[in-house]
C-alpha atoms as a PDB file:
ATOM      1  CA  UNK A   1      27.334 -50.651   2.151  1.00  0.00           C
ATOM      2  CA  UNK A   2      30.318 -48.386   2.409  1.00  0.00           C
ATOM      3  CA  UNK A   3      32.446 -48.188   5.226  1.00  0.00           C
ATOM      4  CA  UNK A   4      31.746 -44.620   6.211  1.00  0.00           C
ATOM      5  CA  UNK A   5      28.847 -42.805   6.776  1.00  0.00           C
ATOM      6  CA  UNK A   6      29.072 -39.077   6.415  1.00  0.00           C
ATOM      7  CA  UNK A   7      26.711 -36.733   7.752  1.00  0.00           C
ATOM      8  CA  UNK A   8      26.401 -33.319   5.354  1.00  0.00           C
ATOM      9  CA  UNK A   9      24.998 -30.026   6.784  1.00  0.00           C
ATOM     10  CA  UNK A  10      24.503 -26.499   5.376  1.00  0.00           C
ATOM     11  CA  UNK A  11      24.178 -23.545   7.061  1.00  0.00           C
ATOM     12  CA  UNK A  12      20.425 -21.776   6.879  1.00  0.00           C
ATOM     13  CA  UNK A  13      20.051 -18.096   8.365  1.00  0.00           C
ATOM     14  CA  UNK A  14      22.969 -19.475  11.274  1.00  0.00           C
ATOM     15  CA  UNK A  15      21.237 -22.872  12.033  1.00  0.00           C
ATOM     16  CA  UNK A  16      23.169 -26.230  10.561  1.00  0.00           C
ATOM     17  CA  UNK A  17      20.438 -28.248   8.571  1.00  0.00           C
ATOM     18  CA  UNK A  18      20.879 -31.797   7.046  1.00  0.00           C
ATOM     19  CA  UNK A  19      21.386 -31.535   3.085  1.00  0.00           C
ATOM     20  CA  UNK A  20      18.449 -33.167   1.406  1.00  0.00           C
ATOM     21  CA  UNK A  21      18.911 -36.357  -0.196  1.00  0.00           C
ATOM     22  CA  UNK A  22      18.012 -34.598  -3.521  1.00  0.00           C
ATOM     23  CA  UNK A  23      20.447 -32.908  -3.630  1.00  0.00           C
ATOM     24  CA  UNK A  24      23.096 -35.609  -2.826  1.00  0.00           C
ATOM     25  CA  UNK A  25      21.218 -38.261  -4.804  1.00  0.00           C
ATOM     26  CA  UNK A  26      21.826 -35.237  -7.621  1.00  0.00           C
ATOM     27  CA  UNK A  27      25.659 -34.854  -6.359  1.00  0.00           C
ATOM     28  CA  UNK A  28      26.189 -38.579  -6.361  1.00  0.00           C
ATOM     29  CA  UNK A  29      25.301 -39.091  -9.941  1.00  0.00           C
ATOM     30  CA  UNK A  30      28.545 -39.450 -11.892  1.00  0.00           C
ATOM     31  CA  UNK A  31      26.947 -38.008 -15.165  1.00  0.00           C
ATOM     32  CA  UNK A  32      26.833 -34.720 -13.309  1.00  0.00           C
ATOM     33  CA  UNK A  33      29.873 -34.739 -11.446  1.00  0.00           C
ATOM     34  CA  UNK A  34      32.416 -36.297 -14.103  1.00  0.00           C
ATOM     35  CA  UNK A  35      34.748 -37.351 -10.937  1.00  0.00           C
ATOM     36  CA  UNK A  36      35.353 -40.729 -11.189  1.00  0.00           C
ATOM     37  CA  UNK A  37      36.807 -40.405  -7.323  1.00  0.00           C
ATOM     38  CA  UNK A  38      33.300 -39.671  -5.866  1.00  0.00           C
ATOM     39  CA  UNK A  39      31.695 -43.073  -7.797  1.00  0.00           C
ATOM     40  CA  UNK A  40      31.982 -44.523  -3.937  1.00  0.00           C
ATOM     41  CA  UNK A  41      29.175 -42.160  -2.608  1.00  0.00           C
ATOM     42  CA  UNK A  42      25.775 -43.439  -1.686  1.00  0.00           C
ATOM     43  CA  UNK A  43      23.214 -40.822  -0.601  1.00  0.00           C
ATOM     44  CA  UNK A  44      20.624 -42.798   2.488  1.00  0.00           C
ATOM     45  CA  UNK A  45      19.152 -40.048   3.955  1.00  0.00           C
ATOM     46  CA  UNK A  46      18.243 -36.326   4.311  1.00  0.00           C
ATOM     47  CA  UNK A  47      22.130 -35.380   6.066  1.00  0.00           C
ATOM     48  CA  UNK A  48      23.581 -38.272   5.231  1.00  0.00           C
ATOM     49  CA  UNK A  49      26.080 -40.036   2.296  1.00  0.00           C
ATOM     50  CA  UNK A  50      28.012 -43.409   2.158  1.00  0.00           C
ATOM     51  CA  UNK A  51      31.591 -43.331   1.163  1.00  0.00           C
ATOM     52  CA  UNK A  52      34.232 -45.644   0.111  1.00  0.00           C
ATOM     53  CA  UNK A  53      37.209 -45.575   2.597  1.00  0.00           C
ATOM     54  CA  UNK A  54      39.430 -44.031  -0.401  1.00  0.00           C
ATOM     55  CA  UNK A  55      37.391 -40.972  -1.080  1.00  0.00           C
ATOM     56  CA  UNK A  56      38.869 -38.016   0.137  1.00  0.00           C
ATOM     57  CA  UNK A  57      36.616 -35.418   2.548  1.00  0.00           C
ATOM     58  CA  UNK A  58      38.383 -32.306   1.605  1.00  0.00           C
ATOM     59  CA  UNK A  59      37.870 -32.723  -2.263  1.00  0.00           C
ATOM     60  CA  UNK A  60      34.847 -34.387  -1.539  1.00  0.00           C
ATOM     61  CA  UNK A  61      33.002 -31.391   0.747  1.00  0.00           C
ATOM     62  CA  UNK A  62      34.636 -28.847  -1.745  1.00  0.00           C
ATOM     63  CA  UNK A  63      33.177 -30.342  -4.763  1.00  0.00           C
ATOM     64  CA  UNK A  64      29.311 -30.615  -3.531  1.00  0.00           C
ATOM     65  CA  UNK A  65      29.668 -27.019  -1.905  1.00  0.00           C
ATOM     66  CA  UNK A  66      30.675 -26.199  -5.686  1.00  0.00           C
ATOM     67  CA  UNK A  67      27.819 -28.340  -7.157  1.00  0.00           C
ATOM     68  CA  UNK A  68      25.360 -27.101  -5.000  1.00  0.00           C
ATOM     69  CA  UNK A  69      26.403 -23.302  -5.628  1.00  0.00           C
ATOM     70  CA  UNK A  70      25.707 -23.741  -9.024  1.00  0.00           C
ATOM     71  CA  UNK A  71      22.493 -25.690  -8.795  1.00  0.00           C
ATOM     72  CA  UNK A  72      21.193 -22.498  -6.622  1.00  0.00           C
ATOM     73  CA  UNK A  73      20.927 -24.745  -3.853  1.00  0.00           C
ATOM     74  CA  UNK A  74      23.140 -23.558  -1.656  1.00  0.00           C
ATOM     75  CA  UNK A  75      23.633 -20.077  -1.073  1.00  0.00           C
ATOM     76  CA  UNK A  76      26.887 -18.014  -1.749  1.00  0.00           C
ATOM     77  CA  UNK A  77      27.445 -16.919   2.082  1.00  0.00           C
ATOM     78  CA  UNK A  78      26.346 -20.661   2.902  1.00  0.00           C
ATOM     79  CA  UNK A  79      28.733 -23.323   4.382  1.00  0.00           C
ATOM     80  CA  UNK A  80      28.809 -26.521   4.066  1.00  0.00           C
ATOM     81  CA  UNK A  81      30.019 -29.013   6.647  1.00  0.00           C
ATOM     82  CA  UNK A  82      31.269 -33.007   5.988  1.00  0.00           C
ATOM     83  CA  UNK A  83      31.282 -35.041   9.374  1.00  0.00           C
ATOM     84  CA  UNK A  84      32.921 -38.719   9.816  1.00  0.00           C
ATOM     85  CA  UNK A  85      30.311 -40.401  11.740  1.00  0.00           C
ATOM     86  CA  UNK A  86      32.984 -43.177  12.312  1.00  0.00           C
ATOM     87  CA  UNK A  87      35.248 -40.400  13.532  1.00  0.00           C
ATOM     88  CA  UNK A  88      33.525 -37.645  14.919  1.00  0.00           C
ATOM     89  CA  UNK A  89      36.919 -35.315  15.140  1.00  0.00           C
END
């Protein structure tokens, strides 16, 4: 539907893990959000999100590692990590 698809990992005990879609199904719901600039995300999987070609990575990594943090579902020493499937570098 969009034109990237963006795989989403966290980091569990040193092993990368795809995010579950509940939490990016809860990300991706503008109520909770309020950023107008992530309405272009489409959660399809466990690990993976749809994006519009203008939303930006960076803000976009930085606000669900924020999101999650204070949903309890990621960790505090837990990364997160945002990979263009399109464009693997």
């Amino acid at each position: 539907m969009f034109a990237r698809k963006i795989r989403v990992e966290y980091e569990d005990a040193g092993e990368k893990k795809p995010c579950p879609i509940k939490w990016l199904d809860n990300f991706s719901m503008r109520s909770f959000t309020n950023a107008s600039v992530f309405d272009d995300t489409l959660p399809v999987a466990d690990g993976v999100i749809e994006v519009g070609a203008r939303v930006p990575l960076d803000q976009l990594q930085s606000a669900m590692e924020d999101w999650f943090r204070r949903k309890s579902y990621l960790a505090t020493n837990a990364s997160l990590t945002l990979r263009d499937s399109n464009n693997p570098d």
